[in-house]
PDB file of N, CA and C in Angstrom:
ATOM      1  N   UNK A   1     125.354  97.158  93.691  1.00  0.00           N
ATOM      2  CA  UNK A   1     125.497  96.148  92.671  1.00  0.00           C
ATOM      3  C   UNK A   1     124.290  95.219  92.642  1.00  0.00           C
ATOM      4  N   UNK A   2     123.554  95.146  93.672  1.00  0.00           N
ATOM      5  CA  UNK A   2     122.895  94.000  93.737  1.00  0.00           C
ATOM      6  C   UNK A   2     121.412  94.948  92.767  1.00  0.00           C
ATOM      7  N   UNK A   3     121.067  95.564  92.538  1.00  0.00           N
ATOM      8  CA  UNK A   3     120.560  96.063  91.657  1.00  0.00           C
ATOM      9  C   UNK A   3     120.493  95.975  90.309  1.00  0.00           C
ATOM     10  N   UNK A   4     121.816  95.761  89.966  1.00  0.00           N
ATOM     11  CA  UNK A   4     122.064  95.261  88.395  1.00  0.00           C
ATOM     12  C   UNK A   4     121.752  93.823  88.557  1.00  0.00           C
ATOM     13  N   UNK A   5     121.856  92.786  89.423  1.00  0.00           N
ATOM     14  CA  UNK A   5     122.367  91.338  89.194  1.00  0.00           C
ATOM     15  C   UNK A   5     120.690  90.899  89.786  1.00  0.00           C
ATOM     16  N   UNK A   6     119.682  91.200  90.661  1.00  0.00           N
ATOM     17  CA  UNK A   6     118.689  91.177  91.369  1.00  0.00           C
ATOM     18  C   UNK A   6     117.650  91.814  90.556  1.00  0.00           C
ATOM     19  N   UNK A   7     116.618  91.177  89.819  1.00  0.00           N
ATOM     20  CA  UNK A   7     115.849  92.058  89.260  1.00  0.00           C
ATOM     21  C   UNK A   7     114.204  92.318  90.155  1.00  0.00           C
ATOM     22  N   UNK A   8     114.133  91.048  90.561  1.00  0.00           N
ATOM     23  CA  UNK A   8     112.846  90.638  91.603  1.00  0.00           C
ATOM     24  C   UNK A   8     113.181  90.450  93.109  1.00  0.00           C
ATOM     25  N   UNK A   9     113.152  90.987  93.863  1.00  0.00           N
ATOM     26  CA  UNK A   9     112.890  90.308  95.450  1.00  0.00           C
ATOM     27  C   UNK A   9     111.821  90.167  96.199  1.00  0.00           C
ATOM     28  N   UNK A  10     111.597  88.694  96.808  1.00  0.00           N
ATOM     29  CA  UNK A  10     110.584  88.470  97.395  1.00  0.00           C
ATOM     30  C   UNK A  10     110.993  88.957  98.677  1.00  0.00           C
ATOM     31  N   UNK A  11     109.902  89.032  99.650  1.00  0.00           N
ATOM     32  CA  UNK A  11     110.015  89.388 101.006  1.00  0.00           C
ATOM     33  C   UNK A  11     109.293  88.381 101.885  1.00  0.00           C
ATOM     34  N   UNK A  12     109.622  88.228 102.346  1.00  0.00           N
ATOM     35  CA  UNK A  12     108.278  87.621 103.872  1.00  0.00           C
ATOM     36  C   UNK A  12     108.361  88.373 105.221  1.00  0.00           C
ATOM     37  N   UNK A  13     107.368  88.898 104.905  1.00  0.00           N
ATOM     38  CA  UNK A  13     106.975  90.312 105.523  1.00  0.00           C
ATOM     39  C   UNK A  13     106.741  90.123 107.675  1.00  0.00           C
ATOM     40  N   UNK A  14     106.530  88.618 107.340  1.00  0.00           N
ATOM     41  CA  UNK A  14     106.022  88.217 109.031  1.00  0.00           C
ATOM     42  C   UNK A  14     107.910  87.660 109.548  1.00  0.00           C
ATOM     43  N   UNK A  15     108.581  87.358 108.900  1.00  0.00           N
ATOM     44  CA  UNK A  15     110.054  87.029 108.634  1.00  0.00           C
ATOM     45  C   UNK A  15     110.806  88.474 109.318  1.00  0.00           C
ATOM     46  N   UNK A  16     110.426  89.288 108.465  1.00  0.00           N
ATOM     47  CA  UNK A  16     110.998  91.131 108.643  1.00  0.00           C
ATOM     48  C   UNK A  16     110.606  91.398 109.638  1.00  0.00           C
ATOM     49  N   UNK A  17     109.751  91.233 110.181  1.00  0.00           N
ATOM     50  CA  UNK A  17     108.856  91.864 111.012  1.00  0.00           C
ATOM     51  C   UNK A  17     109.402  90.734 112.767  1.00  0.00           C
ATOM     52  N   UNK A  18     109.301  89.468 112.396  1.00  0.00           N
ATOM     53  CA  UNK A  18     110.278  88.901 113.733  1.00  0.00           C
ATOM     54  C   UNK A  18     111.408  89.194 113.955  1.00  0.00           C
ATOM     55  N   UNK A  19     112.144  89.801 112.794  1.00  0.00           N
ATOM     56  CA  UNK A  19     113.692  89.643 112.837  1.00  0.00           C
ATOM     57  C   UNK A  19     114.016  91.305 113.429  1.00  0.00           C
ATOM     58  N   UNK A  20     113.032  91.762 113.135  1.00  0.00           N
ATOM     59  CA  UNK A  20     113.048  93.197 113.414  1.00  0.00           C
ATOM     60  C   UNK A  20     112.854  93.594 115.104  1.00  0.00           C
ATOM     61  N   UNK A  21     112.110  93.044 115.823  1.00  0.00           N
ATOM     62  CA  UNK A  21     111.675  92.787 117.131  1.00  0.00           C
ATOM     63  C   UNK A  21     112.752  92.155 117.817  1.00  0.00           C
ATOM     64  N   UNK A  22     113.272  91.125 117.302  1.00  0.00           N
ATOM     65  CA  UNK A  22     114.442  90.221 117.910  1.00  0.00           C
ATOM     66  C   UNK A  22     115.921  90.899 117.730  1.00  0.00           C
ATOM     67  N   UNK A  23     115.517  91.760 116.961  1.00  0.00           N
ATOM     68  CA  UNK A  23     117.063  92.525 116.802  1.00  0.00           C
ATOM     69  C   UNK A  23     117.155  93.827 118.049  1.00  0.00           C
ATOM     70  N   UNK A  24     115.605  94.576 117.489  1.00  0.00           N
ATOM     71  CA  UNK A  24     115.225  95.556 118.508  1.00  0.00           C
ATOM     72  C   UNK A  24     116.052  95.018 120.337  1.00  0.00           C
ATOM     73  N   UNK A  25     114.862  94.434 120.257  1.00  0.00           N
ATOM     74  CA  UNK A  25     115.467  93.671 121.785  1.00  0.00           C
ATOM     75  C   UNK A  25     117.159  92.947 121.985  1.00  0.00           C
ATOM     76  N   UNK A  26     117.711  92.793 121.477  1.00  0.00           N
ATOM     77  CA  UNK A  26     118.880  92.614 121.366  1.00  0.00           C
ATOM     78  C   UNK A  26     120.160  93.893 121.601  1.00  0.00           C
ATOM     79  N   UNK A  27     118.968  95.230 121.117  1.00  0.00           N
ATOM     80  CA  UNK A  27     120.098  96.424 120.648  1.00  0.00           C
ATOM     81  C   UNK A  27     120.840  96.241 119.647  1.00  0.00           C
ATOM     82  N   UNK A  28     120.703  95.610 118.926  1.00  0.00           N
ATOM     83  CA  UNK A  28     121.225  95.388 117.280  1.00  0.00           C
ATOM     84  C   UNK A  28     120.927  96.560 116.515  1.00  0.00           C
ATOM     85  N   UNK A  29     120.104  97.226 116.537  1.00  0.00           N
ATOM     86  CA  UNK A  29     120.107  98.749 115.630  1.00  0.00           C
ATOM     87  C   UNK A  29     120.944  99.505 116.147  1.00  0.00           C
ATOM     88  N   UNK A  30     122.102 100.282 115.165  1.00  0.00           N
ATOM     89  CA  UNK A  30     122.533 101.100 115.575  1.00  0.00           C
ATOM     90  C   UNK A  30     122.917 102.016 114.783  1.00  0.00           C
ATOM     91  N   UNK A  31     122.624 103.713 115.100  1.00  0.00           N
ATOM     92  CA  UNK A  31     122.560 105.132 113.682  1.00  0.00           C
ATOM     93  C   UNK A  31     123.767 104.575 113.048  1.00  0.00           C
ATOM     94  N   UNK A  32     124.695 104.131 113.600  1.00  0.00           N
ATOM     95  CA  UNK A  32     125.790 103.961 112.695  1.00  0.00           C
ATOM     96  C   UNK A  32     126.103 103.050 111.864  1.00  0.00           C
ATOM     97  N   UNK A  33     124.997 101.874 111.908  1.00  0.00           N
ATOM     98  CA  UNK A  33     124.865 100.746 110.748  1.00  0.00           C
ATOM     99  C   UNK A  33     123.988 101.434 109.976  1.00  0.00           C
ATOM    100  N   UNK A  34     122.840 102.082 110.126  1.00  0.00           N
ATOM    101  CA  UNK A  34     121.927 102.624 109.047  1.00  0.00           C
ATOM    102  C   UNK A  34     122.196 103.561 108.335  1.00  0.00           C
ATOM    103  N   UNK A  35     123.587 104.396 109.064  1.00  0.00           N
ATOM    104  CA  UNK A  35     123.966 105.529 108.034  1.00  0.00           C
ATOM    105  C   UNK A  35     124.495 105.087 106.937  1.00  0.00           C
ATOM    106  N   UNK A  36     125.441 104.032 107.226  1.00  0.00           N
ATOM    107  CA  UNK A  36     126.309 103.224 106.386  1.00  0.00           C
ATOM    108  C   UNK A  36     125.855 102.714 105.981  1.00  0.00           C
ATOM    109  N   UNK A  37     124.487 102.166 105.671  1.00  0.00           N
ATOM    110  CA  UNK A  37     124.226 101.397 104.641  1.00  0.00           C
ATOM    111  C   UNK A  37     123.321 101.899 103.531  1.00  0.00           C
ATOM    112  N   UNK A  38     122.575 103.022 104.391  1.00  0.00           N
ATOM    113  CA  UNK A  38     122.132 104.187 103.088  1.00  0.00           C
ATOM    114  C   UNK A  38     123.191 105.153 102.605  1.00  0.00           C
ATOM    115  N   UNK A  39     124.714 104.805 102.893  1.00  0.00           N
ATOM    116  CA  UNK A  39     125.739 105.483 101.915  1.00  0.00           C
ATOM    117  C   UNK A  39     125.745 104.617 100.935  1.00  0.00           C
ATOM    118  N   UNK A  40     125.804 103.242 101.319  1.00  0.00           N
ATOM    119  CA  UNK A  40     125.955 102.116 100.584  1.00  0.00           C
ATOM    120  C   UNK A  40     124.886 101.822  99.363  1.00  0.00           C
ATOM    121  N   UNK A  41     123.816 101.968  99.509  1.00  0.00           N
ATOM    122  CA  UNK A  41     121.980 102.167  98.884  1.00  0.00           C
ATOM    123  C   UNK A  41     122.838 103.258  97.672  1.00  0.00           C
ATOM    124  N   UNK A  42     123.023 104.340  98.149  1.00  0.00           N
ATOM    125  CA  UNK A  42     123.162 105.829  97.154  1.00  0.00           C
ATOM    126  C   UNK A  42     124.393 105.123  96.370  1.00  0.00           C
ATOM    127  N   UNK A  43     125.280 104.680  97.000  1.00  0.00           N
ATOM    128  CA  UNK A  43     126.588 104.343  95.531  1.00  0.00           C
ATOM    129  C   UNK A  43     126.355 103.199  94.625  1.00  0.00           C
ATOM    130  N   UNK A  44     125.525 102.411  94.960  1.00  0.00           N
ATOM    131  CA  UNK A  44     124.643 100.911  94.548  1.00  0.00           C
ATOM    132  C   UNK A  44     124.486 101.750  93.324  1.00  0.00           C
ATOM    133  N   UNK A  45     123.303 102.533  93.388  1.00  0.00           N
ATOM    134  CA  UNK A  45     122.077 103.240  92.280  1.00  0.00           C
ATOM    135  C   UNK A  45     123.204 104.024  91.760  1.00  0.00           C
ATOM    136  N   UNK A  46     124.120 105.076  91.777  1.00  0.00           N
ATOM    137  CA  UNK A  46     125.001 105.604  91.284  1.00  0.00           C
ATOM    138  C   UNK A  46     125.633 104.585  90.392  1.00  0.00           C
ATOM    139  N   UNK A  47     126.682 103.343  90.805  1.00  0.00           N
ATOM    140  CA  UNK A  47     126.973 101.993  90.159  1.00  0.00           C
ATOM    141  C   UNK A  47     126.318 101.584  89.046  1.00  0.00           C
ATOM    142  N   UNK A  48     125.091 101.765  89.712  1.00  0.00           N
ATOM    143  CA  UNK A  48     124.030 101.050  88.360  1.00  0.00           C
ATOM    144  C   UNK A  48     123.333 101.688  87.545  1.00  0.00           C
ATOM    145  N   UNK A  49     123.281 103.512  88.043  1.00  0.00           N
ATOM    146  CA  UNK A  49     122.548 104.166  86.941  1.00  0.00           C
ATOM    147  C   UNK A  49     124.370 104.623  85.867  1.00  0.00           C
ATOM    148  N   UNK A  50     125.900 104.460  86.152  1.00  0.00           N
ATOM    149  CA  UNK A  50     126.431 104.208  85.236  1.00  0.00           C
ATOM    150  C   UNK A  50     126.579 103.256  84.459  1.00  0.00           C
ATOM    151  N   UNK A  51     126.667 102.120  85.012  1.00  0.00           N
ATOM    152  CA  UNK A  51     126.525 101.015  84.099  1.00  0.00           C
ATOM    153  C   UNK A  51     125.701 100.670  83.085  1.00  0.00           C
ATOM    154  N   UNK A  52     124.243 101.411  82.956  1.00  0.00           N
ATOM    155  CA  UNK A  52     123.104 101.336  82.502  1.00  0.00           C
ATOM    156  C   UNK A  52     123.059 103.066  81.376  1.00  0.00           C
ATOM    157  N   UNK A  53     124.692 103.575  81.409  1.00  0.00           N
ATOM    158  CA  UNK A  53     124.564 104.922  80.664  1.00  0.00           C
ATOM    159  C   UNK A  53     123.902 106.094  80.720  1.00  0.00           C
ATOM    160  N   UNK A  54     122.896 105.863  82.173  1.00  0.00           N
ATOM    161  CA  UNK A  54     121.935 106.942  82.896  1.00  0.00           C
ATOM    162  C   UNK A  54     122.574 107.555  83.658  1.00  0.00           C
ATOM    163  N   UNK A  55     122.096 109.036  84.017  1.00  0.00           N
ATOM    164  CA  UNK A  55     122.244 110.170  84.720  1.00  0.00           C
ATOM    165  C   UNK A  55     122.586 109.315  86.190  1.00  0.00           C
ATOM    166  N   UNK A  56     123.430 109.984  86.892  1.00  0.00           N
ATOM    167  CA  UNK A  56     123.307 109.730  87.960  1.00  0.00           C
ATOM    168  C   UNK A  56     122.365 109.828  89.176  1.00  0.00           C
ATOM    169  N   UNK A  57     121.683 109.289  89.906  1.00  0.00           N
ATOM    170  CA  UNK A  57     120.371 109.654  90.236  1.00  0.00           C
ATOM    171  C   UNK A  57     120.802 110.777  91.829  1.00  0.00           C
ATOM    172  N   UNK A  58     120.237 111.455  91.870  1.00  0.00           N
ATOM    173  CA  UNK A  58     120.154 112.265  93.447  1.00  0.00           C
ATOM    174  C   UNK A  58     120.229 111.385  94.713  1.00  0.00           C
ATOM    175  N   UNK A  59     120.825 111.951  95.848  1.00  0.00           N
ATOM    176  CA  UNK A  59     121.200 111.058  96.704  1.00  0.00           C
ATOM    177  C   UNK A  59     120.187 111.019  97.675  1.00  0.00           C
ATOM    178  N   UNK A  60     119.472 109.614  97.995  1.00  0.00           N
ATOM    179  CA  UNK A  60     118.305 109.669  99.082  1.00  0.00           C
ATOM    180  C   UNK A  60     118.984 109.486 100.176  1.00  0.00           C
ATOM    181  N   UNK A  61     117.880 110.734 101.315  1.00  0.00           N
ATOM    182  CA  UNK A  61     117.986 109.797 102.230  1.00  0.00           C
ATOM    183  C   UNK A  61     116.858 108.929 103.232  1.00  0.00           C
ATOM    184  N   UNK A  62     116.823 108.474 104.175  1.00  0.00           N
ATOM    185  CA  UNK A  62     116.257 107.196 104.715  1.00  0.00           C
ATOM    186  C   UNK A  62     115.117 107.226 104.534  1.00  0.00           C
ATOM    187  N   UNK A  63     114.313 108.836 104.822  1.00  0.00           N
ATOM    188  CA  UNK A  63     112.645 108.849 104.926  1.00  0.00           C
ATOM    189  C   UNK A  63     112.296 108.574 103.315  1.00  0.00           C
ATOM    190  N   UNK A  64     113.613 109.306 102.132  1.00  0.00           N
ATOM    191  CA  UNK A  64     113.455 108.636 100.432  1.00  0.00           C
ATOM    192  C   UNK A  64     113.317 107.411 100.712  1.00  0.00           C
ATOM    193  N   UNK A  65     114.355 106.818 100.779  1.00  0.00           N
ATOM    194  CA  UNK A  65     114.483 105.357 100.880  1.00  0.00           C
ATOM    195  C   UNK A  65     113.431 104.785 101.075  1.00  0.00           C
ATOM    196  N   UNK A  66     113.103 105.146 102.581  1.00  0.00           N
ATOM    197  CA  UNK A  66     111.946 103.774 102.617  1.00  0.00           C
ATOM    198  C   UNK A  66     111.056 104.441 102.058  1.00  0.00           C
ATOM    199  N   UNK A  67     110.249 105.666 101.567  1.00  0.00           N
ATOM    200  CA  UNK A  67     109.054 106.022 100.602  1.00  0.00           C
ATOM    201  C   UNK A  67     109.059 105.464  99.469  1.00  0.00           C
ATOM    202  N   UNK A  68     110.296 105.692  99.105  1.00  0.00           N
ATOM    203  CA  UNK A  68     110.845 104.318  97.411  1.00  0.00           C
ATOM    204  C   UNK A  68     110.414 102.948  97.604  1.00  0.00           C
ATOM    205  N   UNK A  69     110.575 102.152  98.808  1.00  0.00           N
ATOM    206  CA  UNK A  69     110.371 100.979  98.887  1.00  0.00           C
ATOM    207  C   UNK A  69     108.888 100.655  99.407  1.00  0.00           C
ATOM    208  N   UNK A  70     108.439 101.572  99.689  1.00  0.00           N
ATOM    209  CA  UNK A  70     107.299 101.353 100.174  1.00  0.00           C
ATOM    210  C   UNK A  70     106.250 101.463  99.189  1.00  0.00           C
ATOM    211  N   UNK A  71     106.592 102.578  98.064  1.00  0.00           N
ATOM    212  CA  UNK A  71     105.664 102.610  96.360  1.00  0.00           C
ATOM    213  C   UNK A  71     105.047 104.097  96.900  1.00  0.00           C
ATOM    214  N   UNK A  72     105.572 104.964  98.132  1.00  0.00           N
ATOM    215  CA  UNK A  72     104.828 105.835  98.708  1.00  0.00           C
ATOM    216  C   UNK A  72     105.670 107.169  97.547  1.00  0.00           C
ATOM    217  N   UNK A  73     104.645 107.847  97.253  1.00  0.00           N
ATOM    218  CA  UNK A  73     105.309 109.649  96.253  1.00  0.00           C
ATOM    219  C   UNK A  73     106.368 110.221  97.194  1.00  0.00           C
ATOM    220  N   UNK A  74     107.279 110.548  96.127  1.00  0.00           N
ATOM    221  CA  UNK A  74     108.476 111.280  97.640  1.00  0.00           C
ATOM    222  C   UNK A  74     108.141 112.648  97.800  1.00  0.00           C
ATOM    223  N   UNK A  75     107.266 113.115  96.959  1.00  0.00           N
ATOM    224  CA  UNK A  75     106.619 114.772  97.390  1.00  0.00           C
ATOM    225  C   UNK A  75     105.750 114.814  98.189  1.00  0.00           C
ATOM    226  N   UNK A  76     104.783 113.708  99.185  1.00  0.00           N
ATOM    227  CA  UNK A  76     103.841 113.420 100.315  1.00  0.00           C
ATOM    228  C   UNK A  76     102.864 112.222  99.951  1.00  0.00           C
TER     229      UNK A  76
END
């Protein structure tokens, strides 16, 4: 949803990048939060490519994901 309602997001990249280290060290990552939330990512874009009367889009997964967010080609 946050796709339809979110058109711009800023980042602060040195922000991501502490929170990411401090989580690391914590053991806060875990396969089973990241699976679940790239199920969550794929029904978002599904949500919003119906709402928007578009095809449903193919389901990514993580190495898509972050190549999408990164502006990187998903063919290499």
């Amino acid at each position: 949803m946050v796709a339809s309602i979110i058109q711009n997001v800023y980042i602060d990249n040195d922000w991501v990048a502490q929170q990411y280290i401090e989580r690391s060290k914590r053991g806060s990552w875990k396969k089973e939060n990241t699976e679940e939330a790239l199920k969550c990512w794929n029904l978002e874009r599904i949500i919003d490519a119906e709402q928007q009367g578009k095809d449903a889009p193919s389901e990514l997964n993580m190495e898509d994901l972050l190549n999408e967010e990164t502006g990187r080609d998903r063919g290499g």
